[in-house]
Protein backbone atom coordinates (compact mmCIF):
# COMPACT_ATOMS: atom_id res chain seq x y z
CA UNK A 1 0.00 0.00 0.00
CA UNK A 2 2.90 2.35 0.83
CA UNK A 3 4.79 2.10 -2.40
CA UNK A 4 5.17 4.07 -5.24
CA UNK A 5 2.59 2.31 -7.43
CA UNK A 6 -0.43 2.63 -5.14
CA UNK A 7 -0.75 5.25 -7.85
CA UNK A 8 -1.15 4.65 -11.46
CA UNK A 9 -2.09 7.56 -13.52
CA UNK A 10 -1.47 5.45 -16.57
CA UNK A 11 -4.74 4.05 -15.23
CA UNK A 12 -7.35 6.81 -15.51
CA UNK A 13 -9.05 7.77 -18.88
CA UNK A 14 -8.43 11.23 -19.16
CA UNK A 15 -11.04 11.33 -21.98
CA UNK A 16 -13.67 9.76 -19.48
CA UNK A 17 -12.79 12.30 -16.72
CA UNK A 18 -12.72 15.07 -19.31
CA UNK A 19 -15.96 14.52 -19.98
CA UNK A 20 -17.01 13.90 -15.82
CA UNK A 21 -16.10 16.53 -15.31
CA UNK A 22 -18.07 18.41 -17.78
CA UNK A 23 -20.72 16.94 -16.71
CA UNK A 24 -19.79 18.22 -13.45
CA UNK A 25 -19.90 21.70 -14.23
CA UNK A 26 -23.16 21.32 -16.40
CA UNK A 27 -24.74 20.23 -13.48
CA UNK A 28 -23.87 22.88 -11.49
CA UNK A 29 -24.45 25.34 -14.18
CA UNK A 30 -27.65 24.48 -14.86
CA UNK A 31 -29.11 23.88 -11.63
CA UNK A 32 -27.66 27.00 -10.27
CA UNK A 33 -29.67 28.99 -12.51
CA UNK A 34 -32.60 27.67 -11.52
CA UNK A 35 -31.68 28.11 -7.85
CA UNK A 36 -30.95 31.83 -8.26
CA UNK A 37 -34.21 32.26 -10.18
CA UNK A 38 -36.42 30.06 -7.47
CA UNK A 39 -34.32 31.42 -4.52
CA UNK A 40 -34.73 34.79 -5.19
CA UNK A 41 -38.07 34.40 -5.63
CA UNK A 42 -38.56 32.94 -2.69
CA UNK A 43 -36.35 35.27 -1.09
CA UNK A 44 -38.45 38.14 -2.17
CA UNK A 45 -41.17 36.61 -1.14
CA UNK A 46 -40.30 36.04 2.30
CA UNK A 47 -39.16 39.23 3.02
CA UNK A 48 -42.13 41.19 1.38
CA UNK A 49 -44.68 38.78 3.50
CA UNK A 50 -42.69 39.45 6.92
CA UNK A 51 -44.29 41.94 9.70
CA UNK A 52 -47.05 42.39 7.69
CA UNK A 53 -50.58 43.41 9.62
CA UNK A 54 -52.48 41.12 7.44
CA UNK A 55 -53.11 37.81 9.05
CA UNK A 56 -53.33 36.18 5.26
CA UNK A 57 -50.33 37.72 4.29
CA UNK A 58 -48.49 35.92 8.07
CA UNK A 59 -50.01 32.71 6.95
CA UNK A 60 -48.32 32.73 3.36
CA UNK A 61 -45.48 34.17 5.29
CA UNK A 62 -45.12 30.97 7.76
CA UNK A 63 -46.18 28.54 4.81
CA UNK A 64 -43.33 29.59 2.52
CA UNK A 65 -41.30 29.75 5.65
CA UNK A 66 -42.07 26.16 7.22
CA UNK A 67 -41.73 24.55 3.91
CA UNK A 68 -38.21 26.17 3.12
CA UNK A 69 -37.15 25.04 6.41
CA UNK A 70 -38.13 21.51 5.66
CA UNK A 71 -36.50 21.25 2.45
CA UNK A 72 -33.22 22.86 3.52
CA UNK A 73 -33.29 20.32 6.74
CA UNK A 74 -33.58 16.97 4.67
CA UNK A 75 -30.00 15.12 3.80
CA UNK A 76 -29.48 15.60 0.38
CA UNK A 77 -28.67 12.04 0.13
CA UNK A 78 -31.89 11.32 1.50
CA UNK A 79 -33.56 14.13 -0.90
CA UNK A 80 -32.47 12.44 -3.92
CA UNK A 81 -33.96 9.27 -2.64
CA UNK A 82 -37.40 11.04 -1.80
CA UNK A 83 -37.18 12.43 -5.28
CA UNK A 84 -36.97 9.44 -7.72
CA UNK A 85 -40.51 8.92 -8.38
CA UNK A 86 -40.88 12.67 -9.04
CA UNK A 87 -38.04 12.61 -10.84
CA UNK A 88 -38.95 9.52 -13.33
CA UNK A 89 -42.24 11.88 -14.11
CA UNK A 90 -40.54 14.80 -14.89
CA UNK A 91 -37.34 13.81 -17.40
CA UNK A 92 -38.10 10.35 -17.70
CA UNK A 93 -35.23 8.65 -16.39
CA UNK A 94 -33.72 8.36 -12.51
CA UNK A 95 -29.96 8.14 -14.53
CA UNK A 96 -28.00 10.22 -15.67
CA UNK A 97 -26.48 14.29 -15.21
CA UNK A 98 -30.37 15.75 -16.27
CA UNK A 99 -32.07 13.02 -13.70
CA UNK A 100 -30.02 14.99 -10.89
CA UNK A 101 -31.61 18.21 -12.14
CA UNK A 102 -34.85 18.41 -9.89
CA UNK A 103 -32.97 17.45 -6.39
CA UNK A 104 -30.36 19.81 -6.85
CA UNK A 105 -32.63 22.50 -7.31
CA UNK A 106 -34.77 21.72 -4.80
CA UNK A 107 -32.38 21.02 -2.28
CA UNK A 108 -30.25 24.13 -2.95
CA UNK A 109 -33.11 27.11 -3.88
CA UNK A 110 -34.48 26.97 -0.18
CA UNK A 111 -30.79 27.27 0.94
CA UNK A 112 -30.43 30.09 -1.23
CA UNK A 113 -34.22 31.42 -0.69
CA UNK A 114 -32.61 32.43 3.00
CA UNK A 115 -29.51 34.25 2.10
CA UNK A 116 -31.73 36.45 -0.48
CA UNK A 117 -34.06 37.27 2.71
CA UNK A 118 -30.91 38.17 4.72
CA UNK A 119 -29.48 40.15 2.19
CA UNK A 120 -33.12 42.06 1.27
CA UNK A 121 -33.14 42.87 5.23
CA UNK A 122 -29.54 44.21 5.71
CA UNK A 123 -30.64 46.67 3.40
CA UNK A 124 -30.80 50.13 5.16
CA UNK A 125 -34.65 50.88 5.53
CA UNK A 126 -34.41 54.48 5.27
CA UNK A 127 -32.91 53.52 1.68
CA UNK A 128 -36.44 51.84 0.88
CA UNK A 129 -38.44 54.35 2.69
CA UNK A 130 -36.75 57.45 0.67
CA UNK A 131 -38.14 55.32 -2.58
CA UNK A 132 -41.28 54.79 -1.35
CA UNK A 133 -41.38 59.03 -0.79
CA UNK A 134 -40.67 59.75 -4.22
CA UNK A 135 -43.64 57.93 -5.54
CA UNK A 136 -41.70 54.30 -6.35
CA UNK A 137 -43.86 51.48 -7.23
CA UNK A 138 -43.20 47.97 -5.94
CA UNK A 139 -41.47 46.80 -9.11
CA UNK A 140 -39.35 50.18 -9.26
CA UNK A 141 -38.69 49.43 -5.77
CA UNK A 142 -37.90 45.65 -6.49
CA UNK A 143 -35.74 46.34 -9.12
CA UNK A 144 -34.17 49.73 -8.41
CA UNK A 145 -33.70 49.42 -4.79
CA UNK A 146 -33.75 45.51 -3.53
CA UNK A 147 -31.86 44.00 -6.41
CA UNK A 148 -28.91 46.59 -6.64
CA UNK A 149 -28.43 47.20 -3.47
CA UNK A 150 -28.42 43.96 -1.90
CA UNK A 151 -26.11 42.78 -5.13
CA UNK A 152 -22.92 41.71 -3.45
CA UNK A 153 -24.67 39.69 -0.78
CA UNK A 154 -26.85 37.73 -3.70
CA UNK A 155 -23.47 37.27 -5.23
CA UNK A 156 -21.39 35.74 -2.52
CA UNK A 157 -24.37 33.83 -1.58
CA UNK A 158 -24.77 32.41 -4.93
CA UNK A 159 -20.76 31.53 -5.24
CA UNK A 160 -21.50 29.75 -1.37
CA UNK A 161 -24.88 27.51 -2.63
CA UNK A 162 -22.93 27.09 -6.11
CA UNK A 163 -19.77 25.50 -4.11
CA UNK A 164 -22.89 23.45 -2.12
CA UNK A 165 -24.11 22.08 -5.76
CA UNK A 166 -20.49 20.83 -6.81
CA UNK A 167 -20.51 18.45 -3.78
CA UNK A 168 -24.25 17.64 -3.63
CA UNK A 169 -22.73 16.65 -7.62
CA UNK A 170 -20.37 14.45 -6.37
CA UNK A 171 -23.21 12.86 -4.27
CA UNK A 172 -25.67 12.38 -6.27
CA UNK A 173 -23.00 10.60 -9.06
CA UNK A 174 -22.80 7.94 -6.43
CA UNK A 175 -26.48 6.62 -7.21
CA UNK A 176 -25.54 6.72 -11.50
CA UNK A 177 -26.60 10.68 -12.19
CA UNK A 178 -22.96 10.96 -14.05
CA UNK A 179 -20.31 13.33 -13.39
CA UNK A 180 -16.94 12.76 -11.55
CA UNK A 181 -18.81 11.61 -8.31
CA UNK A 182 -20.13 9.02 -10.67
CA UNK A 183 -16.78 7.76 -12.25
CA UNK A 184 -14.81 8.01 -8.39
CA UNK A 185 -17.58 5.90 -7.23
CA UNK A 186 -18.06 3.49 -10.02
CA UNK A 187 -14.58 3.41 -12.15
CA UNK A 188 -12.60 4.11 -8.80
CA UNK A 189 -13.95 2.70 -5.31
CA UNK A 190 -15.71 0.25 -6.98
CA UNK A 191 -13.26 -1.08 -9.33
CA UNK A 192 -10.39 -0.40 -6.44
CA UNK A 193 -8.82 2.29 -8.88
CA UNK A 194 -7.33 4.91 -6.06
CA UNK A 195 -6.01 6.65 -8.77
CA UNK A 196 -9.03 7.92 -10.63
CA UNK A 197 -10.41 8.46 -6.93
CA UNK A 198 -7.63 10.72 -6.09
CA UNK A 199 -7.60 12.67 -9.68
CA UNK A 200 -11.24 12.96 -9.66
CA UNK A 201 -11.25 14.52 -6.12
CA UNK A 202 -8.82 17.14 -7.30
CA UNK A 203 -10.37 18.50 -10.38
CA UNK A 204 -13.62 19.07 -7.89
CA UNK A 205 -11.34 20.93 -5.42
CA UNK A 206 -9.95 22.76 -9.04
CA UNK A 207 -13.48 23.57 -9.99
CA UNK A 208 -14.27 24.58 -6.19
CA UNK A 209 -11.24 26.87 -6.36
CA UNK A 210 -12.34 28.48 -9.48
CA UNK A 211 -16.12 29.26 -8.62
CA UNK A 212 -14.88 31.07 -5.50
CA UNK A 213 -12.64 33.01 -7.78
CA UNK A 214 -14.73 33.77 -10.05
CA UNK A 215 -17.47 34.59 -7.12
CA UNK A 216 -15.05 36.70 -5.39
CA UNK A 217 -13.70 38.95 -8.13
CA UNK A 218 -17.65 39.69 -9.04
CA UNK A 219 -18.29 40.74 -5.99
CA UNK A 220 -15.28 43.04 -5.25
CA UNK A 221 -16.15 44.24 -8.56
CA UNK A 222 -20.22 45.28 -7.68
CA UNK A 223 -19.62 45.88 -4.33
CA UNK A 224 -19.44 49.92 -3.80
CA UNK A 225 -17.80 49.77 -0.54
CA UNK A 226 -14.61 48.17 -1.87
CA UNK A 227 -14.31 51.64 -4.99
């Protein structure tokens, strides 16, 4: 086990892990948009519904609120599991990198859903109160006010629930939805290849590194405090 050839990167198909690990980052991609769509959204929607007077209003309020809570408490392991038959209904398969699609959204958008809510509230009321002076309409408020202010926080929690995705990925290979979770489980545990395990593990901490770059310089790059 100690010896030099307890590694073999003659071993690994580096056409099969190219394309794992597109796969990978289709995943992500994907998924992540509709997580920043949803979560915002949802987001938007908790915030707006919070400390309002109107007891129909609370109730949507603590429904959106109870049921992002429950989704962001199940195991995504678990969530994928949960998932199948809705999963079979909607893309017509439980294999493969699209079949992951629905869990990683729904795992990940009530993650995100919170962070929007935080950000929304960290914004400086008499901000949104100076808007709502001048005449501003929800919308105008929405979109001139919520949404550019609260930028860099939506940002850095985006590049936080996008890092999430990449290992809920890596899961979610391990039950045949493709990507380089897929091929370390399948082509390396299971076929006692350490050497595919141990490549495969760092392109994932490669692509980790990278969406935190990118995330970072975005946000030092919108954020007006750092000018």
């Amino acid at each position: 086990m100690g010896n030099s050839s307890y590694f073999a990167f003659d071993q690994v198909d580096w056409n099969m892990m190219g394309s794992s690990t597109w796969e990978t980052i289709w995943m992500t991609l994907v998924s992540m948009l509709f997580v920043a769509i949803l979560g915002v959204l949802l987001g938007l929607l908790l915030f707006e519904t919070s400390g309002s007077n109107s007891l129909a209003v609370r109730g949507l309020n603590w429904v959106i609120a109870i049921l992002v809570n429950v989704f962001r408490s199940i195991p995504y392991i678990i969530l994928i599991i949960l998932l199948l038959p809705f999963t079979k209904n909607l893309v017509g398969t439980i294999i493969g990198p699209v079949a992951a699609l629905p869990s990683l959204v729904i795992s990940a958008a009530p993650f995100y859903a919170r962070m929007v809510e935080l950000a929304f509230h960290e914004i400086d009321r008499g901000v949104i109160e100076a808007a709502e002076a001048m005449g501003a309409t929800k919308r105008q408020i929405i979109f001139k006010v919520l949404l550019p202010e609260s930028m860099p926080a939506l940002v850095s929690g985006a590049t936080v629930t996008t890092i999430s995705l990449i290992g809920y990925t890596a899961m979610a290979g391990a039950i045949g939805a493709g990507g380089l979770g897929n091929l370390a489980y399948q082509e390396g545990f299971q076929a006692s290849n350490n050497t595919i395990v141990l490549v495969a593990t760092v392109v994932i901490v490669v692509i980790v590194f990278a969406f935190q770059f990118i995330g970072d310089t975005l946000v030092r790059h919108i954020d007006k405090r750092t000018l």
